[in-house]
Protein backbone atom coordinates (compact mmCIF):
# COMPACT_ATOMS: atom_id res chain seq x y z
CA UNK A 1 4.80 32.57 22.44
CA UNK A 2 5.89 35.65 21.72
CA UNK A 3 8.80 36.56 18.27
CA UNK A 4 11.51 37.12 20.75
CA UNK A 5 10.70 34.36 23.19
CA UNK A 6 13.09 32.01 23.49
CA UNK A 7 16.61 31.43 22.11
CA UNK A 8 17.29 31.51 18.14
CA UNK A 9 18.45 27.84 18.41
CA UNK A 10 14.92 27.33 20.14
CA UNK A 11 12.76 29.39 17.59
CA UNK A 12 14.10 27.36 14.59
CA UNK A 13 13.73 24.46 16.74
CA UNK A 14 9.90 24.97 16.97
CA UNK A 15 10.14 26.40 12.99
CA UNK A 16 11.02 23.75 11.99
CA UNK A 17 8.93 20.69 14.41
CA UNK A 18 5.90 23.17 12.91
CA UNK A 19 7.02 23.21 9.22
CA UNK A 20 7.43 18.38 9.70
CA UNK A 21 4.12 18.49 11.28
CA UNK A 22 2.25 20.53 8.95
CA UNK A 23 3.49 18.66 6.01
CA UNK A 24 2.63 15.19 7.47
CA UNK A 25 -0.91 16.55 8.05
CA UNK A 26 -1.08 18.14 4.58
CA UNK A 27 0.11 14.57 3.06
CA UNK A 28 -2.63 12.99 5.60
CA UNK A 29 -5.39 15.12 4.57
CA UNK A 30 -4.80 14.35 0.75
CA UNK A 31 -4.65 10.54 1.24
CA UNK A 32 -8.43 10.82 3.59
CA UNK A 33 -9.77 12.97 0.46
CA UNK A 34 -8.36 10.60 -1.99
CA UNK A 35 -9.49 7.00 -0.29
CA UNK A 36 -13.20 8.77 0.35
CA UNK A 37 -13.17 9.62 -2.68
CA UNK A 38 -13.70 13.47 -2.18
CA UNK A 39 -10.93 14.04 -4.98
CA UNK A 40 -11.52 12.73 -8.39
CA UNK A 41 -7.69 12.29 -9.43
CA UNK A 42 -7.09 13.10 -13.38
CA UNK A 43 -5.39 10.15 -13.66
CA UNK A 44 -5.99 6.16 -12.70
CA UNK A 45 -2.55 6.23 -10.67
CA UNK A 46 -4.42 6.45 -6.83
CA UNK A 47 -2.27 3.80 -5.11
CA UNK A 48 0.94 5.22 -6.36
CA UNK A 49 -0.37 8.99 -5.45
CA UNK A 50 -1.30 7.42 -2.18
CA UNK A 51 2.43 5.84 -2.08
CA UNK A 52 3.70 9.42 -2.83
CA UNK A 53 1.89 10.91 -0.33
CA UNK A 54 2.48 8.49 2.75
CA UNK A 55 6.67 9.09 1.54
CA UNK A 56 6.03 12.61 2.89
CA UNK A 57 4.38 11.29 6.17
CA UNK A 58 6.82 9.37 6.79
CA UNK A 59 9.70 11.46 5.63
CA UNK A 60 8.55 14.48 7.97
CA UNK A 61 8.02 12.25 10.62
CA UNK A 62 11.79 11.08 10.13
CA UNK A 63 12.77 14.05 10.22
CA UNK A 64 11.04 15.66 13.52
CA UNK A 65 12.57 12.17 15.36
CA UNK A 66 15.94 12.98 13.85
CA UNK A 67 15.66 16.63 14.72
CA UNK A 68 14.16 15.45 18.58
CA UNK A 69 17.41 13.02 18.71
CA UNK A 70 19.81 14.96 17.80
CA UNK A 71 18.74 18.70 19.03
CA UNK A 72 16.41 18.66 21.68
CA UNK A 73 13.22 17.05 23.54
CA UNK A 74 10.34 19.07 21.81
């Protein structure tokens, strides 16, 4: 996709789907380190870093449906 493909309403559209998904996966990719233990936290608080983390899955993921629902079908 090219910069000026597509309308403005569709390029922040995508922006934005891009910027849920990547934070999701960043979240995701802390929690595997974490549980394999690839990441020695500096602290003994692991489930409630884990709890922290899965809030931002689940908050991007909220807010790609919410974006889907009300603004298109990406």
């Amino acid at each position: 996709m090219t910069r000026d493909a597509g309308t403005i309403r569709e390029r922040i559209f995508n922006a934005l789907i891009q910027k849920y998904k990547a934070d999701a996966e960043t979240a995701l990719v802390k929690i595997d380190a974490l549980l394999r233990g690839e990441v020695v936290p500096g602290h003994y608080t692991l489930t409630e870093d884990i709890d922290k983390l899965l809030a931002k899955v689940a908050f991007a993921e909220e807010k790609m449906a919410t974006l889907r629902r009300h603004y298109g079908t990406n």
